[in-house]
PDB file of N, CA and C in Angstrom:
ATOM      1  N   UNK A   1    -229.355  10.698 139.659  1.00  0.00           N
ATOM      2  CA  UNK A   1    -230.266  11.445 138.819  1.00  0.00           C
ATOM      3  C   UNK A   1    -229.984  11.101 137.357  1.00  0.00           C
ATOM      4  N   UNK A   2    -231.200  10.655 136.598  1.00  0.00           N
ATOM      5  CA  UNK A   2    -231.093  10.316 134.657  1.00  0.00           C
ATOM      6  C   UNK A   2    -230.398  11.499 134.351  1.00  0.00           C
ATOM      7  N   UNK A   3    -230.157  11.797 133.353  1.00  0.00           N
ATOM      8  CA  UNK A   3    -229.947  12.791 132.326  1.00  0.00           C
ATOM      9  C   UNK A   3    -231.230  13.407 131.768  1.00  0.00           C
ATOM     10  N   UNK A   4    -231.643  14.313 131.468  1.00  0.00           N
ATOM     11  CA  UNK A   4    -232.815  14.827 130.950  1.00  0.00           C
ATOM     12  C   UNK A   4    -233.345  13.995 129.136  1.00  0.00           C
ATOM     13  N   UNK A   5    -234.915  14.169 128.874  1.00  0.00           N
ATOM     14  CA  UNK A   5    -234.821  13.270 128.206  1.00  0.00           C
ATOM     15  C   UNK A   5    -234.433  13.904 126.682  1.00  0.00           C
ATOM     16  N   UNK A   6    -234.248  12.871 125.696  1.00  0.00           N
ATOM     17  CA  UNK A   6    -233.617  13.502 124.448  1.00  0.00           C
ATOM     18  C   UNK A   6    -235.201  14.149 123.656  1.00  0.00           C
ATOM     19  N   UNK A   7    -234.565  15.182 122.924  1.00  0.00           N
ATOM     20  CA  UNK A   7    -235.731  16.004 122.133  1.00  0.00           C
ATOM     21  C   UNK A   7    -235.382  15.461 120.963  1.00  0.00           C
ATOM     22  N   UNK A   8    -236.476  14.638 120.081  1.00  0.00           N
ATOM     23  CA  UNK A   8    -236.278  14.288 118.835  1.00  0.00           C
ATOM     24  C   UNK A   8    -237.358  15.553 118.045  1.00  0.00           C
ATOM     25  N   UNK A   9    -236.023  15.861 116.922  1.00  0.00           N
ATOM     26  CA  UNK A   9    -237.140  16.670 115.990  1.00  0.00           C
ATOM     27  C   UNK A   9    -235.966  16.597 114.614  1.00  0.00           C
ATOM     28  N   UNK A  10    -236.787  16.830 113.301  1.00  0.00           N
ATOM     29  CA  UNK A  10    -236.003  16.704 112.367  1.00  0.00           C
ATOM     30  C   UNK A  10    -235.307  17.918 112.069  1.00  0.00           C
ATOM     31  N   UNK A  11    -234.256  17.846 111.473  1.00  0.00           N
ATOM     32  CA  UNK A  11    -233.075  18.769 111.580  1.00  0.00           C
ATOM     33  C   UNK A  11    -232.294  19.069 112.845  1.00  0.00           C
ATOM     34  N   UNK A  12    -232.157  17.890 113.346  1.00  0.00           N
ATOM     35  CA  UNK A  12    -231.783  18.232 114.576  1.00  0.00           C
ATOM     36  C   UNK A  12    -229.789  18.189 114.983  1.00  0.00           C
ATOM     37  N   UNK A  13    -229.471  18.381 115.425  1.00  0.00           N
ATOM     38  CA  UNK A  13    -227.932  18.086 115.961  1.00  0.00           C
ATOM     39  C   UNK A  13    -228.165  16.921 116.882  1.00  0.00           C
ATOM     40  N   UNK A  14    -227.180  15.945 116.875  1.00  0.00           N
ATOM     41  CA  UNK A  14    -227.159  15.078 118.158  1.00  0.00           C
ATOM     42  C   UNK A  14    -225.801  14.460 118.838  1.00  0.00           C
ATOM     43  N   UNK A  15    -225.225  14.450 119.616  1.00  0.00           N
ATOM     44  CA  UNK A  15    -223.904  14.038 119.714  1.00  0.00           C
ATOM     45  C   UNK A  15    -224.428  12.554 120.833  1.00  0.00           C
ATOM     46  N   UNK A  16    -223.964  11.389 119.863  1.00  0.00           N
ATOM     47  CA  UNK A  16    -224.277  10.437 120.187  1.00  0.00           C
ATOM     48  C   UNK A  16    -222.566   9.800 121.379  1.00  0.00           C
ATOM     49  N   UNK A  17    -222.992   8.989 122.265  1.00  0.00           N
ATOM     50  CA  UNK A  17    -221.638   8.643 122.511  1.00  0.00           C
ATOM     51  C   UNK A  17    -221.997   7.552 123.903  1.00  0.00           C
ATOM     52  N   UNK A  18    -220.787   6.385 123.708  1.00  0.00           N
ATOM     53  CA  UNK A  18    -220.571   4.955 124.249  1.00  0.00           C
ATOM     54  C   UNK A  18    -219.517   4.935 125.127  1.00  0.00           C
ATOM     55  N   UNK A  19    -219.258   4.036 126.369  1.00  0.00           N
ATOM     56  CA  UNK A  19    -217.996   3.941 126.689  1.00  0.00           C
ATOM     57  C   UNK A  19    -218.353   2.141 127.095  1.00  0.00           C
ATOM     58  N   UNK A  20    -217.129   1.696 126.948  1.00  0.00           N
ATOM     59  CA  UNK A  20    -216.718   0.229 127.179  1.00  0.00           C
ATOM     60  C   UNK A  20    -217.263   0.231 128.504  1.00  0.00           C
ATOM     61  N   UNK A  21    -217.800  -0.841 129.338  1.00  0.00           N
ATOM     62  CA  UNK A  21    -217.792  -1.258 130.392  1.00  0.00           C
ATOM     63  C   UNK A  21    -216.616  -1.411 131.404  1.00  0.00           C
ATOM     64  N   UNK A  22    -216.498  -0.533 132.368  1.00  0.00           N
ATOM     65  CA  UNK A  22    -215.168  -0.176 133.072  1.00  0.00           C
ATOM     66  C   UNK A  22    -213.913   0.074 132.348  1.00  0.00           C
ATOM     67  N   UNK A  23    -214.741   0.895 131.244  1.00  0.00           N
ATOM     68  CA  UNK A  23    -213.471   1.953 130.241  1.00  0.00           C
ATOM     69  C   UNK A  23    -212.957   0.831 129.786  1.00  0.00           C
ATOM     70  N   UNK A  24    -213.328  -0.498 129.348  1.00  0.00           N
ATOM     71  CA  UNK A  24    -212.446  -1.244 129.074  1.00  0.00           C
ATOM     72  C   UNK A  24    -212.466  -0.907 127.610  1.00  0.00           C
ATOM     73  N   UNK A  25    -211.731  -1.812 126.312  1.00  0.00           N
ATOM     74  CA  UNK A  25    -211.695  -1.513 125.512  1.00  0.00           C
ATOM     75  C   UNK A  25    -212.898  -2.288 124.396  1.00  0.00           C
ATOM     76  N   UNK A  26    -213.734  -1.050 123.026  1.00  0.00           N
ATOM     77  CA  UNK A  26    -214.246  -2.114 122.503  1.00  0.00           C
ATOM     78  C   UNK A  26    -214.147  -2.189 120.956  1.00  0.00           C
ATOM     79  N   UNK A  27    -213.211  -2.051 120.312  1.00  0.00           N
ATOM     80  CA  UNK A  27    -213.134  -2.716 119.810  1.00  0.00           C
ATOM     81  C   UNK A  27    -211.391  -3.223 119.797  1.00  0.00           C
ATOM     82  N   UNK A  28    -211.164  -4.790 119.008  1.00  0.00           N
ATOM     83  CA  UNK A  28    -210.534  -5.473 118.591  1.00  0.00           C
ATOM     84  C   UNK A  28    -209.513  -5.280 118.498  1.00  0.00           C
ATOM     85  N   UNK A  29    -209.837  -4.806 117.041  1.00  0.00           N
ATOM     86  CA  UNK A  29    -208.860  -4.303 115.772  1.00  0.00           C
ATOM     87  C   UNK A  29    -209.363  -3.190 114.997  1.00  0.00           C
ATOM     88  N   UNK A  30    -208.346  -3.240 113.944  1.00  0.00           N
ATOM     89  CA  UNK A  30    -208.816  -1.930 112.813  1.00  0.00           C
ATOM     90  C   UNK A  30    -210.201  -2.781 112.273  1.00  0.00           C
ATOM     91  N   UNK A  31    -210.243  -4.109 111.722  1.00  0.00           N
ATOM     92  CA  UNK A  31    -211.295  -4.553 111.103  1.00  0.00           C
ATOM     93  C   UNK A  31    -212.420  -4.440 111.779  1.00  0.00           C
ATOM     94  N   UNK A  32    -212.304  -4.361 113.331  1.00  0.00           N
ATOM     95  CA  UNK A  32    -213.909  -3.974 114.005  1.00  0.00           C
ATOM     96  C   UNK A  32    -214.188  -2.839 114.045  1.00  0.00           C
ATOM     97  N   UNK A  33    -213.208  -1.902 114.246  1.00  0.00           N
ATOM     98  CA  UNK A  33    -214.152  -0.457 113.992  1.00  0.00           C
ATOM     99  C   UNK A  33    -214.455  -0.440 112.929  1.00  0.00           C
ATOM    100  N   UNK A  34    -213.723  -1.021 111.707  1.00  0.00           N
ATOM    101  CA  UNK A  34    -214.320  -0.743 110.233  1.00  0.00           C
ATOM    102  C   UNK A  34    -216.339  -1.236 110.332  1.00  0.00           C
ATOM    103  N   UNK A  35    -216.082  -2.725 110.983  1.00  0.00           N
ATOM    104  CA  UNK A  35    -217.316  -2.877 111.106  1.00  0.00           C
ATOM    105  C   UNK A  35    -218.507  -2.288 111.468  1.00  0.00           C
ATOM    106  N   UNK A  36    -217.638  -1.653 112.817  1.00  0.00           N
ATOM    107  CA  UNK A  36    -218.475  -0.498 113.284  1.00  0.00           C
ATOM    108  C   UNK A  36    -218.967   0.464 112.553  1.00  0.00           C
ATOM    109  N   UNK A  37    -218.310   1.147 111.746  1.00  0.00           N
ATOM    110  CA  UNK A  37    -218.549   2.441 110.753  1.00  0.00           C
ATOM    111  C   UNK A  37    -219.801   1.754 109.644  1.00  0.00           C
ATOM    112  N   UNK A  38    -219.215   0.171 109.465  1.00  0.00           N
ATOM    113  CA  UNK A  38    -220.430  -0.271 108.446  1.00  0.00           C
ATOM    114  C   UNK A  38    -221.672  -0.456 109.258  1.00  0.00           C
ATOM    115  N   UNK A  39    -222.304  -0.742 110.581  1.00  0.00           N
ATOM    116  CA  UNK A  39    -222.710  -0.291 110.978  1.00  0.00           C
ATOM    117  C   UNK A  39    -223.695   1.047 111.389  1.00  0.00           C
ATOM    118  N   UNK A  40    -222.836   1.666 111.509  1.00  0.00           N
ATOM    119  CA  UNK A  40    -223.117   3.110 111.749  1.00  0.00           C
ATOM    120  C   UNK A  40    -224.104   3.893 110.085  1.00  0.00           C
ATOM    121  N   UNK A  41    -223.272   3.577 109.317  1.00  0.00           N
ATOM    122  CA  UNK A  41    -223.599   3.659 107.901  1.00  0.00           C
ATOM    123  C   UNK A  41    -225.380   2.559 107.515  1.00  0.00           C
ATOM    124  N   UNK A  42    -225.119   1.424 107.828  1.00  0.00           N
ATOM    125  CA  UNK A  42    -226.167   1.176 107.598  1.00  0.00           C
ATOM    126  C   UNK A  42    -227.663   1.538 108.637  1.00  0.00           C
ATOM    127  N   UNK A  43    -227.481   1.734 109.881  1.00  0.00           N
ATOM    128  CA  UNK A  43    -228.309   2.714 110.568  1.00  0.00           C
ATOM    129  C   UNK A  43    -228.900   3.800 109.878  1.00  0.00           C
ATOM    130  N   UNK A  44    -227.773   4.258 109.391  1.00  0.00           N
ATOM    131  CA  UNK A  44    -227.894   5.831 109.404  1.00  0.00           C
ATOM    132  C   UNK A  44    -228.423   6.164 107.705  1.00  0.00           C
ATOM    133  N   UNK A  45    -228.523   5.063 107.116  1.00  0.00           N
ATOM    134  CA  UNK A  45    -229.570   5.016 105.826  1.00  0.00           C
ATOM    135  C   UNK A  45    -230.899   4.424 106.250  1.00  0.00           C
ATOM    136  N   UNK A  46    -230.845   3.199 107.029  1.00  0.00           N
ATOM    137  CA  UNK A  46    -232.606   2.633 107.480  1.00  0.00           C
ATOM    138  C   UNK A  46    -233.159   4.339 108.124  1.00  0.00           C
ATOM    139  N   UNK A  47    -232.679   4.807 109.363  1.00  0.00           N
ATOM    140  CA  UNK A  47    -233.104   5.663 109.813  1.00  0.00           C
ATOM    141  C   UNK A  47    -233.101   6.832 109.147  1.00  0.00           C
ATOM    142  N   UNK A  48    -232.694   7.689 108.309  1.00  0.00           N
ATOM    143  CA  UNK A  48    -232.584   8.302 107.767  1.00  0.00           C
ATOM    144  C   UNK A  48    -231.406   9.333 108.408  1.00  0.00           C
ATOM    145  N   UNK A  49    -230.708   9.299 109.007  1.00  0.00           N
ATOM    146  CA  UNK A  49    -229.688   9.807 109.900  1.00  0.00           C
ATOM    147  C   UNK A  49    -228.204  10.175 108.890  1.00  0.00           C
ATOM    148  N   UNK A  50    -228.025  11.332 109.028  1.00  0.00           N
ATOM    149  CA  UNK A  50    -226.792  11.915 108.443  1.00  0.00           C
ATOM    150  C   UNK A  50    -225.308  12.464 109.693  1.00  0.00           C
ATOM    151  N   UNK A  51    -224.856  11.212 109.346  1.00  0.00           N
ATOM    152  CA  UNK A  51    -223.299  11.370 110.068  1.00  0.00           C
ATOM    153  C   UNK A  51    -222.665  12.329 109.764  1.00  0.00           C
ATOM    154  N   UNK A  52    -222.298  13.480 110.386  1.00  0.00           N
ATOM    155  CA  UNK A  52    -221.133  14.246 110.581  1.00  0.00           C
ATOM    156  C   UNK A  52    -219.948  14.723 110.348  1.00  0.00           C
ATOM    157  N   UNK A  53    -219.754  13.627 111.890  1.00  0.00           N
ATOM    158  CA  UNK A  53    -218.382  13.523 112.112  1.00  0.00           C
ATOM    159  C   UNK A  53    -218.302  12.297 113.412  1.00  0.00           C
ATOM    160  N   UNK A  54    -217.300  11.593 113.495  1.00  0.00           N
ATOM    161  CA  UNK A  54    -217.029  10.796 114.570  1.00  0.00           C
ATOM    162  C   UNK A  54    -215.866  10.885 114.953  1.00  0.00           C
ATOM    163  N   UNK A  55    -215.214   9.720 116.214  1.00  0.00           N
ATOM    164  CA  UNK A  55    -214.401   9.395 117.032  1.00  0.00           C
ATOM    165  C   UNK A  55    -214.287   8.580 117.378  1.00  0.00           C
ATOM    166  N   UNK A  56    -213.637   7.838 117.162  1.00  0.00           N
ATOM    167  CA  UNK A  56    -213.288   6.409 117.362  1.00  0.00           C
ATOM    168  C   UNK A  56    -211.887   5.986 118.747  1.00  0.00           C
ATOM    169  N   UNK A  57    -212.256   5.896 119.818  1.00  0.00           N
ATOM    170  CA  UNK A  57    -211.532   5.762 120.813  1.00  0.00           C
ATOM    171  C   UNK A  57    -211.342   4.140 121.316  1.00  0.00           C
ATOM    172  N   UNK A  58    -210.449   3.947 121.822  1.00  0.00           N
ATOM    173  CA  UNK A  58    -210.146   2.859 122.097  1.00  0.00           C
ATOM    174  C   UNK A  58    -211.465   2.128 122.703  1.00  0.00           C
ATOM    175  N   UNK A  59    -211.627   2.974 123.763  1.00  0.00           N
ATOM    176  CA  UNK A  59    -212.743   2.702 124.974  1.00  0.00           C
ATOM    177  C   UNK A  59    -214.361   3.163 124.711  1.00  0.00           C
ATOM    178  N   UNK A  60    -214.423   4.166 123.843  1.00  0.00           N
ATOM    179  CA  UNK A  60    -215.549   4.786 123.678  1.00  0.00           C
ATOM    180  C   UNK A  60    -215.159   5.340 121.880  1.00  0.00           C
ATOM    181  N   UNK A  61    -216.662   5.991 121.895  1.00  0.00           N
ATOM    182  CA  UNK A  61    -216.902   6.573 120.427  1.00  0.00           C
ATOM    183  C   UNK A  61    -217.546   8.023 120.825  1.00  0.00           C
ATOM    184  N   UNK A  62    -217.537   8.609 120.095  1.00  0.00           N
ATOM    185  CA  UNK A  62    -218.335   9.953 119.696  1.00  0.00           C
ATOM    186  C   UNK A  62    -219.347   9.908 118.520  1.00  0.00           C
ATOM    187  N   UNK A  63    -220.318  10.427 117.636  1.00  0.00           N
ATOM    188  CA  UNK A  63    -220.789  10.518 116.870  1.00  0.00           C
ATOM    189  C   UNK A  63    -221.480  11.823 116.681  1.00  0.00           C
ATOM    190  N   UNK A  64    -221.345  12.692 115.359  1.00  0.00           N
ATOM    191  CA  UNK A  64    -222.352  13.926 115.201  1.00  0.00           C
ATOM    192  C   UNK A  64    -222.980  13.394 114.466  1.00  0.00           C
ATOM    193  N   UNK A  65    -224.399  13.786 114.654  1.00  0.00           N
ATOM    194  CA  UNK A  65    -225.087  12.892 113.822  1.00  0.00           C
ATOM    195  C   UNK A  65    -226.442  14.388 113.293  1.00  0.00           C
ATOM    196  N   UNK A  66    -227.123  14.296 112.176  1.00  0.00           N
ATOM    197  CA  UNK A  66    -227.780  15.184 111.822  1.00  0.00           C
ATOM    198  C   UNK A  66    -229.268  14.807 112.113  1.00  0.00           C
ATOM    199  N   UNK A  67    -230.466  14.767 112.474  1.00  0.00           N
ATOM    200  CA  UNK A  67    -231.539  13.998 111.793  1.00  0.00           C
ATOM    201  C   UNK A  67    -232.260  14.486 111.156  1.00  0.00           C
ATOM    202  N   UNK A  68    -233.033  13.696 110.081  1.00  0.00           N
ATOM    203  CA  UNK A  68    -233.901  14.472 109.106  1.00  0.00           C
ATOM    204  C   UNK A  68    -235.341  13.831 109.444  1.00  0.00           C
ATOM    205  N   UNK A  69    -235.436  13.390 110.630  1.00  0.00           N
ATOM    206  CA  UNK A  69    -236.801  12.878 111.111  1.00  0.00           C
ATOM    207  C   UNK A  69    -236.740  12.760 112.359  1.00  0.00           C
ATOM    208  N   UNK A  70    -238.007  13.132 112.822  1.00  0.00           N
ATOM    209  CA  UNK A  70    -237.707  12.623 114.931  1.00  0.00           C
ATOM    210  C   UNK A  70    -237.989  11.236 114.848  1.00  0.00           C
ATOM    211  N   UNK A  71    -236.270  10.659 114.826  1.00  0.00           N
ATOM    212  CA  UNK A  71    -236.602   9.322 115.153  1.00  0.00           C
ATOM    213  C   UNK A  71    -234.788   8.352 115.792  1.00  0.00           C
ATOM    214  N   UNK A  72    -234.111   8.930 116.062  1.00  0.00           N
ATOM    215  CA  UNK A  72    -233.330   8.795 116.753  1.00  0.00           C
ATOM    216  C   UNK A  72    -233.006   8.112 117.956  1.00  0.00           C
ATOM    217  N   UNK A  73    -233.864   8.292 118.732  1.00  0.00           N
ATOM    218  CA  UNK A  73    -234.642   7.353 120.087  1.00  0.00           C
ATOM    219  C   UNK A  73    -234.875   5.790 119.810  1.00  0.00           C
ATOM    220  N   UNK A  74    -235.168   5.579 117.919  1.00  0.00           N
ATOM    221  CA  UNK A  74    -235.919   4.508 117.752  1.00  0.00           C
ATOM    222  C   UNK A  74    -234.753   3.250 116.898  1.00  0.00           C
ATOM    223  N   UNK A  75    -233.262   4.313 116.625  1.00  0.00           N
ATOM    224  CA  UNK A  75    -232.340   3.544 115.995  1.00  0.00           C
ATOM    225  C   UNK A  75    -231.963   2.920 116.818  1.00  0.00           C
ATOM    226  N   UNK A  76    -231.092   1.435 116.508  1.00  0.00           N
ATOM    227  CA  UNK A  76    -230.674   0.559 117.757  1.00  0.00           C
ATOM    228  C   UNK A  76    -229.134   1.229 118.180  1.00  0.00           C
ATOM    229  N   UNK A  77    -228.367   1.182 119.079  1.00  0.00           N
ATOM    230  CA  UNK A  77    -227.018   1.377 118.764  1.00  0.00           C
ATOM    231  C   UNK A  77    -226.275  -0.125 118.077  1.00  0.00           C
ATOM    232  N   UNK A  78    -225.138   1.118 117.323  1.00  0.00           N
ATOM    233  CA  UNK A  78    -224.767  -0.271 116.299  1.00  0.00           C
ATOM    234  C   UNK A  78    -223.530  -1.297 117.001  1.00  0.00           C
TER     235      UNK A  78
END
């Protein structure tokens, strides 16, 4: 069974979140999550998306993310 589908609306809460392919690990190093965050950052200005708070796990990520437009569905993951 999917997960139910996501409700985009502006002002919204969203807890975004990834895991490695068989929990493996993804990123690198410190310099790739940095990348990641630049990333995340540049998303989250095209889209208009206000970050939180995150988590940065070996294997996976977390993200709180705010939106100020229903359009969340339409960002790529970074």
């Amino acid at each position: 069974m999917g997960r139910p589908l996501r409700i985009d609306r502006a002002g919204g809460c969203c807890h975004v979140t990834a895991r490695g392919n068989e929990r493996r690990d993804i990123y690198r190093d410190e310099a790739d999550r940095l990348k990641f965050l630049e990333l995340v950052a540049a998303q989250s200005k095209l889209f208009r998306l206000r970050p939180r708070c995150y988590v940065l796990m070996d294997n996976h990520f977390h993200l709180g993310l705010e939106t100020t437009e229903p359009n969340l569905s339409r960002a790529p993951a970074p």
